[in-house]
C-alpha atoms as a PDB file:
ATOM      1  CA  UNK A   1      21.927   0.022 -29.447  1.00  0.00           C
ATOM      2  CA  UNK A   2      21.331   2.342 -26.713  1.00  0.00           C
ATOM      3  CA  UNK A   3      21.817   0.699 -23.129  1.00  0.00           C
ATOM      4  CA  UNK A   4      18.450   0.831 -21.298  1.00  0.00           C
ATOM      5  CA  UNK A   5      18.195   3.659 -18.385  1.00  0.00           C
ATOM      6  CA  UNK A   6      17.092   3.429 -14.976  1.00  0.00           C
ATOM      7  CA  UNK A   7      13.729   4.632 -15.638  1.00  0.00           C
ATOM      8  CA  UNK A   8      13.742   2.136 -18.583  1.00  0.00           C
ATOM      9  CA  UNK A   9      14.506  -0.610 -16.321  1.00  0.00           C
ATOM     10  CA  UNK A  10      12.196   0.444 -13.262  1.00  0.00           C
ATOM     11  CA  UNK A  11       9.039   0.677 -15.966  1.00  0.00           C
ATOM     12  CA  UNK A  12       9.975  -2.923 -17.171  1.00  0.00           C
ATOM     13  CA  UNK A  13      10.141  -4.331 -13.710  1.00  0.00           C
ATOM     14  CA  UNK A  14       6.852  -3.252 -12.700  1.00  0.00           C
ATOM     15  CA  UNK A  15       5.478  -4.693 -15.726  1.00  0.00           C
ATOM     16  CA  UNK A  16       6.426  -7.981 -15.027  1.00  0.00           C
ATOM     17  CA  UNK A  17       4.922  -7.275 -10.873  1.00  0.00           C
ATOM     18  CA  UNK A  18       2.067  -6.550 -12.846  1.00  0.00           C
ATOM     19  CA  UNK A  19       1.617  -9.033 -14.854  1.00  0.00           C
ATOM     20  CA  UNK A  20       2.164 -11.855 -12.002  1.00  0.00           C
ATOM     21  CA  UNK A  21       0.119  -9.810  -9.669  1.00  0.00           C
ATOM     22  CA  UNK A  22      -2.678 -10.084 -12.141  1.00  0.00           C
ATOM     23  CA  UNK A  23      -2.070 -13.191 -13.103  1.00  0.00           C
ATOM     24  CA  UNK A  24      -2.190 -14.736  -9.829  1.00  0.00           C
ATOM     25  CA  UNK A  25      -5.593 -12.883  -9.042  1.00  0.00           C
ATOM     26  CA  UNK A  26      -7.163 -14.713 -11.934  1.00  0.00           C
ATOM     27  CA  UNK A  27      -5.841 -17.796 -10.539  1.00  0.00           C
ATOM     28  CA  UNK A  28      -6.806 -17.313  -7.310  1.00  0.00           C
ATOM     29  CA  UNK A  29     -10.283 -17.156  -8.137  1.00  0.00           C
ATOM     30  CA  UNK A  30     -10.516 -19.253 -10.422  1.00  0.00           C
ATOM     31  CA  UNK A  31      -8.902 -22.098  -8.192  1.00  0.00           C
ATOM     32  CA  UNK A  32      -8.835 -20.861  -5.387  1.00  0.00           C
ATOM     33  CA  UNK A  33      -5.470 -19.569  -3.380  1.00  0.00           C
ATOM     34  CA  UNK A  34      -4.204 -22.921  -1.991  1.00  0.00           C
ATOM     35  CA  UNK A  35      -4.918 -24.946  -5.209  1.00  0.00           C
ATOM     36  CA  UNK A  36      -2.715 -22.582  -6.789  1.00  0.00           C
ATOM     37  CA  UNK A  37       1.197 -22.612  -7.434  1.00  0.00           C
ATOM     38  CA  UNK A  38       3.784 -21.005  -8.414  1.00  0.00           C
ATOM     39  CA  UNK A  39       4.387 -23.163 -11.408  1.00  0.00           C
ATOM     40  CA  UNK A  40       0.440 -22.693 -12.352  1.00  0.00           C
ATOM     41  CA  UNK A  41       1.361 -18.543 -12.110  1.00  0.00           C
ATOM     42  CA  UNK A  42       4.437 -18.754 -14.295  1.00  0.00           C
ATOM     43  CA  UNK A  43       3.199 -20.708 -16.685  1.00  0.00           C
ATOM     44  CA  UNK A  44      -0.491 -19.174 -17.179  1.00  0.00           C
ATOM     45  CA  UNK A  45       1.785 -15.456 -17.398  1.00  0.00           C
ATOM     46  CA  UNK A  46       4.045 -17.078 -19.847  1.00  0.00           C
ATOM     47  CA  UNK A  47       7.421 -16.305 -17.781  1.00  0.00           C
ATOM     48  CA  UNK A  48       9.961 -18.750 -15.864  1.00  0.00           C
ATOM     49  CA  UNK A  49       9.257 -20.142 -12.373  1.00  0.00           C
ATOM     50  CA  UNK A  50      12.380 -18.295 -11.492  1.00  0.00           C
ATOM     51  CA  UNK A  51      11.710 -14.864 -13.048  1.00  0.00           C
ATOM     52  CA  UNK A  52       8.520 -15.153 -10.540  1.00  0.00           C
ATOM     53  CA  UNK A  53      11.019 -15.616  -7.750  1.00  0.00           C
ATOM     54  CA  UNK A  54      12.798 -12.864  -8.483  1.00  0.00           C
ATOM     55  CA  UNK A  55       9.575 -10.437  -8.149  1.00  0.00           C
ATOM     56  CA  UNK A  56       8.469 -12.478  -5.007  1.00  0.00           C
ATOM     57  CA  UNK A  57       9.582 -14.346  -2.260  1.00  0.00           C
ATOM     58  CA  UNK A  58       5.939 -16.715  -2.651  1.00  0.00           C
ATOM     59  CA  UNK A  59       2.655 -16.497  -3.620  1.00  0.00           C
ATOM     60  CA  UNK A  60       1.789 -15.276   0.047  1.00  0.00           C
ATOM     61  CA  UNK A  61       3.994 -12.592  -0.749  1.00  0.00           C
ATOM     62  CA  UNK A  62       1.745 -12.153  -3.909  1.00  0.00           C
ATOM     63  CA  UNK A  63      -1.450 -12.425  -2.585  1.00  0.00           C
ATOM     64  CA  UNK A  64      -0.532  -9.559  -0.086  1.00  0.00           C
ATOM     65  CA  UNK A  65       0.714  -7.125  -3.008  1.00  0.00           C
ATOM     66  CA  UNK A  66      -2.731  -8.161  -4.962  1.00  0.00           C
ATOM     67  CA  UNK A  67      -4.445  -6.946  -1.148  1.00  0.00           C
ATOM     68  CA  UNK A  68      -2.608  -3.817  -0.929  1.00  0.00           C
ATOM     69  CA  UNK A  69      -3.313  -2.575  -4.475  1.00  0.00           C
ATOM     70  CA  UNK A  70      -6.932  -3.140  -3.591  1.00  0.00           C
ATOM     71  CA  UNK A  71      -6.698  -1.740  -0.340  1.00  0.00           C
ATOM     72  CA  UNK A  72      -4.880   1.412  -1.960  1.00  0.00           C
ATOM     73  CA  UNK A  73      -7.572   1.765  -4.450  1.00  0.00           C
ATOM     74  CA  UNK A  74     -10.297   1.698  -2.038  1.00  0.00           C
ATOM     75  CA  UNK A  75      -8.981   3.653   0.537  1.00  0.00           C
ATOM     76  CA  UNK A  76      -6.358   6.531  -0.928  1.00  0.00           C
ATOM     77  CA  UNK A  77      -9.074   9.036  -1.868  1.00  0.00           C
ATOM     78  CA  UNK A  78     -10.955   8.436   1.634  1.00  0.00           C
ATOM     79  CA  UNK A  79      -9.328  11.442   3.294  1.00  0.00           C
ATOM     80  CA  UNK A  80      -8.029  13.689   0.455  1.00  0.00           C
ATOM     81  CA  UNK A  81      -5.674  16.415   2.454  1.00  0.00           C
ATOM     82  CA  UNK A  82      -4.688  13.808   4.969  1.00  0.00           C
ATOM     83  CA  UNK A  83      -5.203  15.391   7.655  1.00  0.00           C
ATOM     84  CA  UNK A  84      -6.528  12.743   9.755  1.00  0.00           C
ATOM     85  CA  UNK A  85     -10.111  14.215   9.644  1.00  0.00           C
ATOM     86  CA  UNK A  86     -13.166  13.561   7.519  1.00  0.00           C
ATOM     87  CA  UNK A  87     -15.833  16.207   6.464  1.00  0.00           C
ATOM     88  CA  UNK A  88     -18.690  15.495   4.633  1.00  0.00           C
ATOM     89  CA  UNK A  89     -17.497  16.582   1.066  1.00  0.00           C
ATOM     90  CA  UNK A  90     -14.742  13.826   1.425  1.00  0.00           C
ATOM     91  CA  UNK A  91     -17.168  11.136   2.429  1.00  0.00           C
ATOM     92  CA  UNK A  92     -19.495  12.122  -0.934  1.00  0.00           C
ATOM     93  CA  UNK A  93     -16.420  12.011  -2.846  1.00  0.00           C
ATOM     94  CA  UNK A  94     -15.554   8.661  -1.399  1.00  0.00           C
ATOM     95  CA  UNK A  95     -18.669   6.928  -2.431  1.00  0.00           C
ATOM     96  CA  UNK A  96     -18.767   8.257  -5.786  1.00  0.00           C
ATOM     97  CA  UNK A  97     -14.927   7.215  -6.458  1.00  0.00           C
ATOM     98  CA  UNK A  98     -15.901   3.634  -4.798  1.00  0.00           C
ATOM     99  CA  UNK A  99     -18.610   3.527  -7.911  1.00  0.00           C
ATOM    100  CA  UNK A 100     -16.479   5.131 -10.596  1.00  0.00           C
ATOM    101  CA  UNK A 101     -13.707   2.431  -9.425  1.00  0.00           C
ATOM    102  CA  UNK A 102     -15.984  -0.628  -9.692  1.00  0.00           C
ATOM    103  CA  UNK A 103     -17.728   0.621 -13.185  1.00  0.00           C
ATOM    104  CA  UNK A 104     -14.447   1.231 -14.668  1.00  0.00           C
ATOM    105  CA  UNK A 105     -12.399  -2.024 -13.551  1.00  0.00           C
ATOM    106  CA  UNK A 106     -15.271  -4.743 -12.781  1.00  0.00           C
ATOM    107  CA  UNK A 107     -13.386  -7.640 -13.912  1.00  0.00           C
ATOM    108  CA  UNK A 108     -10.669  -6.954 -11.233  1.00  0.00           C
ATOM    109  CA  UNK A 109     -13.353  -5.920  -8.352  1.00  0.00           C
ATOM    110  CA  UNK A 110     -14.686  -9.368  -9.439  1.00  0.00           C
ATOM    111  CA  UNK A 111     -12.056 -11.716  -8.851  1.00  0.00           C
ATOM    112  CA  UNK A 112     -10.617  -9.498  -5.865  1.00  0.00           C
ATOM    113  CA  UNK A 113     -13.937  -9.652  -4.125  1.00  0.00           C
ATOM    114  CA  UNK A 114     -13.750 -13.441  -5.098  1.00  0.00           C
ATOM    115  CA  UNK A 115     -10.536 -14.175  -3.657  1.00  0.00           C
ATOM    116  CA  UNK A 116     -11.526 -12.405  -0.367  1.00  0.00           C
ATOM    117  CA  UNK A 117     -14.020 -14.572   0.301  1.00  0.00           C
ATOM    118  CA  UNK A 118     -11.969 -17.385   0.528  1.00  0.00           C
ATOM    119  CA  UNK A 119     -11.760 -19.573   3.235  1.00  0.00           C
ATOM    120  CA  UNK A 120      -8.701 -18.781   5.408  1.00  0.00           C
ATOM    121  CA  UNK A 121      -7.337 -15.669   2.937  1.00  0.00           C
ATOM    122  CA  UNK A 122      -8.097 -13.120   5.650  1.00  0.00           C
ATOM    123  CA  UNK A 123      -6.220 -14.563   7.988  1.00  0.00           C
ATOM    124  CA  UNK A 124      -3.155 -14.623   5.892  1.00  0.00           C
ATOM    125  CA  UNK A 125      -3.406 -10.754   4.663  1.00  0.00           C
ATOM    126  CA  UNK A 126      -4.745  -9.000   8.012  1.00  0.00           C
ATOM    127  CA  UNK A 127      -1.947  -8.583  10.076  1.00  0.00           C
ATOM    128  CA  UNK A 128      -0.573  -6.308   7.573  1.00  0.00           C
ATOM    129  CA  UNK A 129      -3.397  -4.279   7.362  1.00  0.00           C
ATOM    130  CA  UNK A 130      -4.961  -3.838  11.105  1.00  0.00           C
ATOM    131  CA  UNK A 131      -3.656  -0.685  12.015  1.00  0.00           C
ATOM    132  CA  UNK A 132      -4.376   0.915   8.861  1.00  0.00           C
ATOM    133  CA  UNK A 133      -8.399  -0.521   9.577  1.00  0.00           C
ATOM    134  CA  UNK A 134      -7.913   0.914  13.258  1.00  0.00           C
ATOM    135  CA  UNK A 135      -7.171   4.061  11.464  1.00  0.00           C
ATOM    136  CA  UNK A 136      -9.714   4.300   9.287  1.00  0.00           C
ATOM    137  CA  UNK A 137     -12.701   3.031  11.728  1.00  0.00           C
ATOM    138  CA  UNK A 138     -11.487   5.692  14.253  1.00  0.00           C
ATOM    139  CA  UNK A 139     -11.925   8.399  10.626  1.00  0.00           C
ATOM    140  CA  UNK A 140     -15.133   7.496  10.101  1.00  0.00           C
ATOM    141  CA  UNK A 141     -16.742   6.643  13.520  1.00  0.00           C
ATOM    142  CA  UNK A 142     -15.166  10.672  14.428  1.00  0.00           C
ATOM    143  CA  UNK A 143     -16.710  12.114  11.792  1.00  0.00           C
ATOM    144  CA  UNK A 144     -20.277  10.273  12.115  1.00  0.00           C
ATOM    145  CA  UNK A 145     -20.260  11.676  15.393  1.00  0.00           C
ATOM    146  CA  UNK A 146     -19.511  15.355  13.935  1.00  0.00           C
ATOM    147  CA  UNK A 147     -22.485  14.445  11.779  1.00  0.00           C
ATOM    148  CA  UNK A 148     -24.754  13.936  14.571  1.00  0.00           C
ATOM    149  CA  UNK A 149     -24.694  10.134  14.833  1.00  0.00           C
ATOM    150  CA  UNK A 150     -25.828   8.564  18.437  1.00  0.00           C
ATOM    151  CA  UNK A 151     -24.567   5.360  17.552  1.00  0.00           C
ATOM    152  CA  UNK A 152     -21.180   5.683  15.109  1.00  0.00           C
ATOM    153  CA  UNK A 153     -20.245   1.757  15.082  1.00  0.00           C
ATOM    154  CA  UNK A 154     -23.556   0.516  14.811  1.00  0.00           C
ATOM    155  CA  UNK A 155     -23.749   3.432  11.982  1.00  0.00           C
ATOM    156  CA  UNK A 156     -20.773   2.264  10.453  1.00  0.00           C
ATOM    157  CA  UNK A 157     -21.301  -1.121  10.470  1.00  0.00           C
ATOM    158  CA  UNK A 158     -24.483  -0.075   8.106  1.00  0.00           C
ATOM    159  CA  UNK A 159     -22.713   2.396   6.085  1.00  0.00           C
ATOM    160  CA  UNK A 160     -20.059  -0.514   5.065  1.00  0.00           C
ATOM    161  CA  UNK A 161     -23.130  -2.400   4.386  1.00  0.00           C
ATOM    162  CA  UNK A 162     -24.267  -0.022   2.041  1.00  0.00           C
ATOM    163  CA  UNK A 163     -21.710   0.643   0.067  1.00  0.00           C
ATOM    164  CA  UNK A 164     -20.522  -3.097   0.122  1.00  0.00           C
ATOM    165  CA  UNK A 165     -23.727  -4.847  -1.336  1.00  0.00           C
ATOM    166  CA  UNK A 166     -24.259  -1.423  -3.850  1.00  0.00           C
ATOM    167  CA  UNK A 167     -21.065  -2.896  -4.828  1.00  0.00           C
ATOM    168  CA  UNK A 168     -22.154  -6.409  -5.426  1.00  0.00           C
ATOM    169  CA  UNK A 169     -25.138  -5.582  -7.403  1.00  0.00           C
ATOM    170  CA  UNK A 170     -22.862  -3.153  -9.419  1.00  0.00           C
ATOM    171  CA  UNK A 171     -20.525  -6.219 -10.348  1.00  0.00           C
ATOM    172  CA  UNK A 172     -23.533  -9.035 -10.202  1.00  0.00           C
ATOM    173  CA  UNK A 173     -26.284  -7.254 -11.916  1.00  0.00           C
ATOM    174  CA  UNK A 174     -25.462  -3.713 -13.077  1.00  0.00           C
ATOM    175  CA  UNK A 175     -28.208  -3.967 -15.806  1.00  0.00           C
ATOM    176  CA  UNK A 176     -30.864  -4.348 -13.040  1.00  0.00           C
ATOM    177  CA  UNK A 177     -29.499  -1.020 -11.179  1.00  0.00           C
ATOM    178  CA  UNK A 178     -28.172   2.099 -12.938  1.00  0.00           C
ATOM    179  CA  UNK A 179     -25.216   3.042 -11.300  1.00  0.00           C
ATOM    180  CA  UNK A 180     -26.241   6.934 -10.924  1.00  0.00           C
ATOM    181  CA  UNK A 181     -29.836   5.975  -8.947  1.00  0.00           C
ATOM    182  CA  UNK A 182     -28.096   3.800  -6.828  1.00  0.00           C
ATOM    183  CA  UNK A 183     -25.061   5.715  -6.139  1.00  0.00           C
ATOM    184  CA  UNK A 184     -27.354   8.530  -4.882  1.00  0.00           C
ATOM    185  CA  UNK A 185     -29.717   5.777  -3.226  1.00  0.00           C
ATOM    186  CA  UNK A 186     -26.651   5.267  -1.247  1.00  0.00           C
ATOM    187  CA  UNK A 187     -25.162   8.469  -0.277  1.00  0.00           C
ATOM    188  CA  UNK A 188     -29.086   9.925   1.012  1.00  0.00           C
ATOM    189  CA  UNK A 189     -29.126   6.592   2.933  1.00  0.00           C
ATOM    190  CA  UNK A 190     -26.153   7.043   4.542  1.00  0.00           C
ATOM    191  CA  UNK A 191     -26.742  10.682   6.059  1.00  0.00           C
ATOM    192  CA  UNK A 192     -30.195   9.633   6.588  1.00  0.00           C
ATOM    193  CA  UNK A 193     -28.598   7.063   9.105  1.00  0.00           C
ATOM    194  CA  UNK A 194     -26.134   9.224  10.732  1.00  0.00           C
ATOM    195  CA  UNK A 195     -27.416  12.748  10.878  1.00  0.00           C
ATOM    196  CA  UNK A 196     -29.529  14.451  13.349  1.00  0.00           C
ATOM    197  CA  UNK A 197     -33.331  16.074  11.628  1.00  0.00           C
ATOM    198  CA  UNK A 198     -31.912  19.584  11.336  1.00  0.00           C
ATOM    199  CA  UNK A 199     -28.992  17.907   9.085  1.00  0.00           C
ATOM    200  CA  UNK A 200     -30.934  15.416   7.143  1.00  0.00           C
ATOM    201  CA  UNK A 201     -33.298  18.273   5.880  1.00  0.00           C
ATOM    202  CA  UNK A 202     -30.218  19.797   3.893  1.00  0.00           C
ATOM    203  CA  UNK A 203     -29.622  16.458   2.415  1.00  0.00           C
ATOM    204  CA  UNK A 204     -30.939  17.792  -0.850  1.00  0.00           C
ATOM    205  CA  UNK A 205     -27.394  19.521  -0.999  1.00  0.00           C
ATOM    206  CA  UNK A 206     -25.750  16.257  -1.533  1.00  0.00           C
ATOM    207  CA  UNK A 207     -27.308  15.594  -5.706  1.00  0.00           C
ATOM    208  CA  UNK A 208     -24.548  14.377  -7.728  1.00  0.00           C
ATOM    209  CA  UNK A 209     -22.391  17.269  -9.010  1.00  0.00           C
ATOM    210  CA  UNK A 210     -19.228  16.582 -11.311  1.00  0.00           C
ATOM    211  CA  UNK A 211     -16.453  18.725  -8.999  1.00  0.00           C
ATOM    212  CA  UNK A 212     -15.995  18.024  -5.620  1.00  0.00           C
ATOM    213  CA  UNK A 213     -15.320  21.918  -4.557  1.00  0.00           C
ATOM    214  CA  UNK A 214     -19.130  22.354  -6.293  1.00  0.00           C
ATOM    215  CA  UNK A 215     -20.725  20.706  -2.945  1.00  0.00           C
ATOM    216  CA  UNK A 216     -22.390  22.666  -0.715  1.00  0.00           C
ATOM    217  CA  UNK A 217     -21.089  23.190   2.756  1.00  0.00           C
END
């Protein structure tokens, strides 16, 4: 028998992350962060207390991975070039990969959005993560200014609004609101918030088109 290669051994390790990780968010919201343990993890994911050690240091250390995947999910495809600007075809394409994310992986939107309303869970995971929010309220409120906005926190503050509780009726009651009349309800909202009259009359521009570089300018 063939000894197993690096690769080999890499894929198999981030199996097992990923099967704690996931593990741990069903446990999490099912009983809540501090009513869970270690012990409940490993046993619920079938695997030793001490193979769980050997992925992570403790279930902090968990709950922070099961953060940043979410946070990396969210927020990867916000600025696509990275070039530390946003124009208005990358905002689009940000709502509509916010929807396609939460249609295609409810369950896990579910119990994340679950566990983050928790009592105290915030204050465990945010140090890690407040420059990175810096970052990105300093993208946005820029480029609601470039779109005309007078107000670009108060704007943003309704934008994340938006998109938040279109998110909570796509995981709460998705038979209630198809997904492709709210996702546009959404995006005209927005740039009827932020832009200027001379803008918002072109928001016709902004239907729902299947590739990105098909947006008009």
């Amino acid at each position: 028998m063939c000894p197993r290669t690096a690769t080999q051994y890499e894929a198999i390790r981030q199996e097992k992350r990923t099967l704690i990780m996931d593990t741990a968010l069903e446990l999490f919201a099912q009983n809540g962060f501090h009513g869970t343990s270690i012990s409940h993890i490993s046993k619920k994911a079938g695997i030793s207390k001490g193979l769980v050690y050997n992925y992570f240091e403790s279930k902090e250390e968990i709950l922070k991975s099961i953060v940043q995947s979410g946070y990396d999910a969210a927020y990867n495809h916000l600025d696509l070039n990275k070039d530390g600007r946003l124009v208005k075809e990358e905002f689009v394409y940000f709502v509509r990969t916010t929807f396609r994310l939460v249609k295609e992986n409810r369950n896990f939107w579910s119990l994340y959005s679950s566990l983050m309303f928790q009592p105290g869970i915030l204050d465990l995971v945010m140090p890690q993560f407040e420059g990175k929010v810096l970052e990105i309220q300093k993208l946005m409120t820029d480029f609601l200014k470039e779109m005309g906005s007078t107000d670009p926190e108060g704007d943003l503050l309704s934008i994340s609004s938006l998109i938040k509780g279109a998110t909570v009726i796509l995981l709460t009651a998705p038979e209630f609101f198809p997904m492709d009349k709210l996702e546009e309800s959404v995006i005209n909202s927005c740039f009827r918030l932020i832009t200027t009259p001379e803008v918002t009359s072109r928001g016709k521009e902004y239907k729902k088109k299947d590739n990105l570089k098909t947006i008009q300018q």
